[in-house]
Protein backbone atom coordinates (compact mmCIF):
# COMPACT_ATOMS: atom_id res chain seq x y z
CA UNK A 1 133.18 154.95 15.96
CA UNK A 2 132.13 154.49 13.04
CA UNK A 3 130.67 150.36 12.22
CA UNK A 4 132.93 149.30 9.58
CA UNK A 5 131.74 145.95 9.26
CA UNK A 6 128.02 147.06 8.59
CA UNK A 7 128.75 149.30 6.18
CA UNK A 8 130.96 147.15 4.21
CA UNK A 9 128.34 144.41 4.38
CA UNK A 10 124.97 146.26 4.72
CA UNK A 11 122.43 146.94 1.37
CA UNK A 12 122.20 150.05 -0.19
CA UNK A 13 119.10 151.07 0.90
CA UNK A 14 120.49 150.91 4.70
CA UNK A 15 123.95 152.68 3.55
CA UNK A 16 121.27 155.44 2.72
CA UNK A 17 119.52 155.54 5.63
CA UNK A 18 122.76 155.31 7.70
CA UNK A 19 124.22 158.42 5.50
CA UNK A 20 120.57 160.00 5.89
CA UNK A 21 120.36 159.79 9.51
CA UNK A 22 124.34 161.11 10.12
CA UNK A 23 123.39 164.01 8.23
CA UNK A 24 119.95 164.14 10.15
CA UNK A 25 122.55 164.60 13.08
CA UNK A 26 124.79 166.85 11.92
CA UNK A 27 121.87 169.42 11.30
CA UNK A 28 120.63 168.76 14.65
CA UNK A 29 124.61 169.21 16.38
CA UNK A 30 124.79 172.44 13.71
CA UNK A 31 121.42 174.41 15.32
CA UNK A 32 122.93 173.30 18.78
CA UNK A 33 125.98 174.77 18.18
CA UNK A 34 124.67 178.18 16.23
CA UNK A 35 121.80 178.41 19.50
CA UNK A 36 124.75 178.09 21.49
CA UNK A 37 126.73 180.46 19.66
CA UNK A 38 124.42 183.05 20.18
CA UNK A 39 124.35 182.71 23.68
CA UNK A 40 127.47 183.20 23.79
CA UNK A 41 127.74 186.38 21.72
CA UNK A 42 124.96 188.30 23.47
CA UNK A 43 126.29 187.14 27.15
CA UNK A 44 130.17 188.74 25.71
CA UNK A 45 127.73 192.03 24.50
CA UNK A 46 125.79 192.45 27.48
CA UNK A 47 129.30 191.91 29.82
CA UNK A 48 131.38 194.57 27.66
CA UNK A 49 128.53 196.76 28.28
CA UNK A 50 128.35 196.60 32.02
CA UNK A 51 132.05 196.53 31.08
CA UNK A 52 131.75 200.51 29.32
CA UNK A 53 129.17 201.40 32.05
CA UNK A 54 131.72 200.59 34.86
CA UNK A 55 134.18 202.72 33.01
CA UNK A 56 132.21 205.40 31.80
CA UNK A 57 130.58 208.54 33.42
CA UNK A 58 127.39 207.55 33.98
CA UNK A 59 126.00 210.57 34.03
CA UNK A 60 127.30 212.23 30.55
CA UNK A 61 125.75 208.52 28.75
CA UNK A 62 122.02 209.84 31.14
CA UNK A 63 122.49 213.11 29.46
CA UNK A 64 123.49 211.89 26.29
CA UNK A 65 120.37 209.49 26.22
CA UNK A 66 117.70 212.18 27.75
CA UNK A 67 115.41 214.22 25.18
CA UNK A 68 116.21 217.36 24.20
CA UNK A 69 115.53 220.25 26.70
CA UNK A 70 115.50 217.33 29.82
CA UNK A 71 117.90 216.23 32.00
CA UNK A 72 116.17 213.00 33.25
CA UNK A 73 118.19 210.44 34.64
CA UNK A 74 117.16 206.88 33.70
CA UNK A 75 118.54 205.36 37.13
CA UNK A 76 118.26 206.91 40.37
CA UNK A 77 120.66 203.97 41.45
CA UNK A 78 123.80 204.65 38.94
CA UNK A 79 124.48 208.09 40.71
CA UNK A 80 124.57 206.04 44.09
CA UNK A 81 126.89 203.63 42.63
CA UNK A 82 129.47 205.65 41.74
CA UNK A 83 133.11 204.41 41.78
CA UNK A 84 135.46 203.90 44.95
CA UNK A 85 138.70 205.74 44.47
């Protein structure tokens, strides 16, 4: 809550550093909340991947993936993991 009574009676110079060091804070909660943000993003990315590989034939996205003239797989595990049906 905000301290009404200081800030009617305080000087200017510590209205200023009040005002300064709130906006200190919001910069701080704003990186916080962008770091955070991220996170977020690239944990919703990385699960709607596993998301299309769970879906997906595995082995069309090796092929698609492999250099020209190979047919290397980049897992040896994804063809043992195929899906139940």
């Amino acid at each position: 809550m905000v301290p009404l009574n200081f800030l009617l009676g305080c000087s200017e110079l510590s209205l200023d550093n009040y005002e300064l060091a709130r906006m200190a804070e919001v910069a701080d909660l704003r990186k916080e909340f962008h770091a955070l943000f991220d996170r977020l993003i690239e944990q919703w990315a990385r699960t709607m991947l596993a998301k299309w590989f769970r879906e997906s034939d595995r082995d069309s996205i090796n092929q698609a993936l492999a250099p020209r003239g190979r047919s290397a797989h980049l897992g040896e595990a994804s063809n043992q993991r195929k899906r139940a049906p």
